[in-house]
Protein backbone atom coordinates (compact mmCIF):
# COMPACT_ATOMS: atom_id res chain seq x y z
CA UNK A 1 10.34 -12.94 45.66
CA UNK A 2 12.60 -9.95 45.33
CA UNK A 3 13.30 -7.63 42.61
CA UNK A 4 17.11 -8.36 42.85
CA UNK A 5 15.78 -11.98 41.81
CA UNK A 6 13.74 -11.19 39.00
CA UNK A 7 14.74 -12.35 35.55
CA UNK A 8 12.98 -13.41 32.63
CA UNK A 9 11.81 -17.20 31.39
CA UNK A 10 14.51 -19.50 30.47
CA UNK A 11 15.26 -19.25 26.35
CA UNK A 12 12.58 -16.16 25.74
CA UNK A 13 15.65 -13.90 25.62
CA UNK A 14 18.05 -14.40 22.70
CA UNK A 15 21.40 -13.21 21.69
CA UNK A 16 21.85 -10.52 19.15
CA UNK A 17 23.71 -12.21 15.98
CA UNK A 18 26.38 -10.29 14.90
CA UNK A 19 26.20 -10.58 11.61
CA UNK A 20 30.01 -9.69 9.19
CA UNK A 21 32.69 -10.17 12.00
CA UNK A 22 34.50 -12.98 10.16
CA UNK A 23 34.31 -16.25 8.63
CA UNK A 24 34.42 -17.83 12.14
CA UNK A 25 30.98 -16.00 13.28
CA UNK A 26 28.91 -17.89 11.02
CA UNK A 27 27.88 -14.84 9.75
CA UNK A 28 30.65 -13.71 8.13
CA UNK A 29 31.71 -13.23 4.30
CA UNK A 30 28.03 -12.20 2.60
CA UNK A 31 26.57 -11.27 6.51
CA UNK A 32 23.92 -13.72 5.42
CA UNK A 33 22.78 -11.41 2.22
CA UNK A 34 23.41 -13.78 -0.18
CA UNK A 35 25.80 -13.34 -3.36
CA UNK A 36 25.36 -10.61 -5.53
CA UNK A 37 22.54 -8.72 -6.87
CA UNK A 38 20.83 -5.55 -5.83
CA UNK A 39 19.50 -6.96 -2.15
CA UNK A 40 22.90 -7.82 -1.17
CA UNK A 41 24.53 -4.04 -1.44
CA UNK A 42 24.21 -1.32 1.02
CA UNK A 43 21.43 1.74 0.48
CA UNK A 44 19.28 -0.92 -1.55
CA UNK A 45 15.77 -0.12 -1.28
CA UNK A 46 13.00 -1.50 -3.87
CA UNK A 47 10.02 0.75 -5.51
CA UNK A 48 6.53 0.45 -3.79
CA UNK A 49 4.71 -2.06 -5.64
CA UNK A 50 7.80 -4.30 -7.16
CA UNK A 51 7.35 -7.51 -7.52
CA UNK A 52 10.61 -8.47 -8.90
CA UNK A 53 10.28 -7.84 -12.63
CA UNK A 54 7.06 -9.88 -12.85
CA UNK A 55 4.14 -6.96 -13.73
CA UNK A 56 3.08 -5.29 -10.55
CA UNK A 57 -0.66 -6.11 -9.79
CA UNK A 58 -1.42 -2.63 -9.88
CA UNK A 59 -0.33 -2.32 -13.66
CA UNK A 60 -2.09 -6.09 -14.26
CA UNK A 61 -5.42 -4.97 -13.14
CA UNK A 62 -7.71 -2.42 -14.95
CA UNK A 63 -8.22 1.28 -14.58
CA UNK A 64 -12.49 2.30 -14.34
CA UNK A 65 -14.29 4.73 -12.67
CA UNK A 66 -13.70 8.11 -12.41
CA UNK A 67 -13.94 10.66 -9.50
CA UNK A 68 -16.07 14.24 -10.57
CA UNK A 69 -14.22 17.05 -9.52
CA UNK A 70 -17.38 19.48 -9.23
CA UNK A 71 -19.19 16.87 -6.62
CA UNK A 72 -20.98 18.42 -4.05
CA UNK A 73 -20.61 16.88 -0.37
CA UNK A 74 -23.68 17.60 1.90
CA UNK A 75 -24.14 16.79 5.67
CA UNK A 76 -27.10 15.14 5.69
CA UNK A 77 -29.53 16.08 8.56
CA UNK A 78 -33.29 14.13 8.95
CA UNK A 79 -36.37 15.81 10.46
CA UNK A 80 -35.96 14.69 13.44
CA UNK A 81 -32.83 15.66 14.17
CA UNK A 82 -34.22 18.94 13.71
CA UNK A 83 -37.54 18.18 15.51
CA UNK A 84 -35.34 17.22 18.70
CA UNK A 85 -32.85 20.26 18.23
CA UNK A 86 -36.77 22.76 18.48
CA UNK A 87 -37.21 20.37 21.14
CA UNK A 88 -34.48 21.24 23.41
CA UNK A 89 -33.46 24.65 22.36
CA UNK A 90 -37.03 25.93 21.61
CA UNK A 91 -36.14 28.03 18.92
CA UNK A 92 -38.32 29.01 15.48
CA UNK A 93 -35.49 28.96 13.58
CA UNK A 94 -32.50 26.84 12.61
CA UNK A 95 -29.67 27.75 10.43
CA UNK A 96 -25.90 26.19 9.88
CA UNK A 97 -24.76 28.14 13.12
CA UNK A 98 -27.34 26.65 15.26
CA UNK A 99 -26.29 23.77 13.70
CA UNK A 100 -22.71 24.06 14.19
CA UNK A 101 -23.39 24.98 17.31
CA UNK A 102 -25.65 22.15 18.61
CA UNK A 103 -22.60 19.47 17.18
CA UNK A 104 -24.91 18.46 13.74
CA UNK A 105 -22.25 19.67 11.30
CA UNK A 106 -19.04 21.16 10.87
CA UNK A 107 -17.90 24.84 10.16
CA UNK A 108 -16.93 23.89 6.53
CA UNK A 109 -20.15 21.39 5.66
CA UNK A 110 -22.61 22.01 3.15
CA UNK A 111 -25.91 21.05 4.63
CA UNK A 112 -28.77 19.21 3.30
CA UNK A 113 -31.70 18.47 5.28
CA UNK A 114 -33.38 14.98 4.32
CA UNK A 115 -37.21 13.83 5.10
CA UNK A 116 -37.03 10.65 7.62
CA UNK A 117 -38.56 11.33 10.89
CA UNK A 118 -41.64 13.73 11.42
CA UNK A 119 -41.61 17.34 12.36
CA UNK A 120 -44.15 18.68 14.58
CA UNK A 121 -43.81 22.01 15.13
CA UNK A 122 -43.59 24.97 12.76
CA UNK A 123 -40.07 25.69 12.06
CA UNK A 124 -38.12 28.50 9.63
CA UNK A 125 -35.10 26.80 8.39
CA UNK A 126 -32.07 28.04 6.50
CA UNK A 127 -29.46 25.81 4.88
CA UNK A 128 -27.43 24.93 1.64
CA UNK A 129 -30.03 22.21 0.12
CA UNK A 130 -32.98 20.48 0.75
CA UNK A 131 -35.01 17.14 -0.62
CA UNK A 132 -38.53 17.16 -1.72
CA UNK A 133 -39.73 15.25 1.26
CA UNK A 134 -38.19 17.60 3.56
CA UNK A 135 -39.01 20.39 2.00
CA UNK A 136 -42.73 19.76 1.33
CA UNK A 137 -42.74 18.40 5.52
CA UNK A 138 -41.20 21.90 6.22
CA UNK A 139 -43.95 23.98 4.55
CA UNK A 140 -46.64 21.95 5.54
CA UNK A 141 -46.57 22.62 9.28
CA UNK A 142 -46.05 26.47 7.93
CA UNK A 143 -42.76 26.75 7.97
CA UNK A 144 -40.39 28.36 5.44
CA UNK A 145 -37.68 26.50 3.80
CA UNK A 146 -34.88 28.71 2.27
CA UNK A 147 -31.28 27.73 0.87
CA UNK A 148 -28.85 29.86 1.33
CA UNK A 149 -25.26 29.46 -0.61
């Protein structure tokens, strides 16, 4: 085999169709648009969503819901995420930079810290929010639990 001899499979390459160049093309006249009508002219493009003057599904089907523009998004972080992070860095205290840091949350999250898992050491933490669980986990292996804004 030699490159020189290389060509593809026999009928998987077609001819472009040139369509408008005369009656005698077979695609000639219309260029295979059809008569008339908006699809047939040049610079025709439809609006998202038409369906050809029947009533777009988005206008057949009804609105609900509603999205609240003061919703608060939190990062959610469980005990013992945190337990592991006093783990490896053996630190005292955790706060969004150590956080941040560590690859738990993002410069721009909120955090809240949630109560699966167990903590096991004593541990000062300051973040946005907490839950009850957490919280109440927090304090009782003496450790203080403060949000900060």
């Amino acid at each position: 085999m030699k490159l020189n001899g290389l060509k593809p499979a026999k009928g998987s390459v077609k001819s472009n169709f040139r369509r408008g160049r005369g009656q005698g093309s077979g695609g000639g006249g219309t260029a295979t648009r059809g008569h008339k009508g908006a699809q047939s002219r040049s610079g025709h493009s439809s609006k998202r969503g038409f369906e050809g003057g029947q009533m777009p599904l988005q206008r057949r089907l009804p609105k609900f819901g509603f999205k609240n523009i003061n919703r608060v998004e939190y990062r959610g972080i469980n005990l013992d995420a945190i337990q592991s992070l006093v783990e490896k860095l053996k630190v005292t205290e955790i706060t969004c930079d150590t956080l941040i840091k560590n690859g738990l949350a993002s410069k721009n999250d909120q955090v809240k810290i949630l109560g699966r898992g167990e903590l096991k050491s004593k541990v000062d933490v300051k973040v946005q929010a907490f839950t009850a669980t957490a919280k109440a986990a927090i304090e009782a292996k003496g450790g203080v639990a403060t949000q900060v804004k």
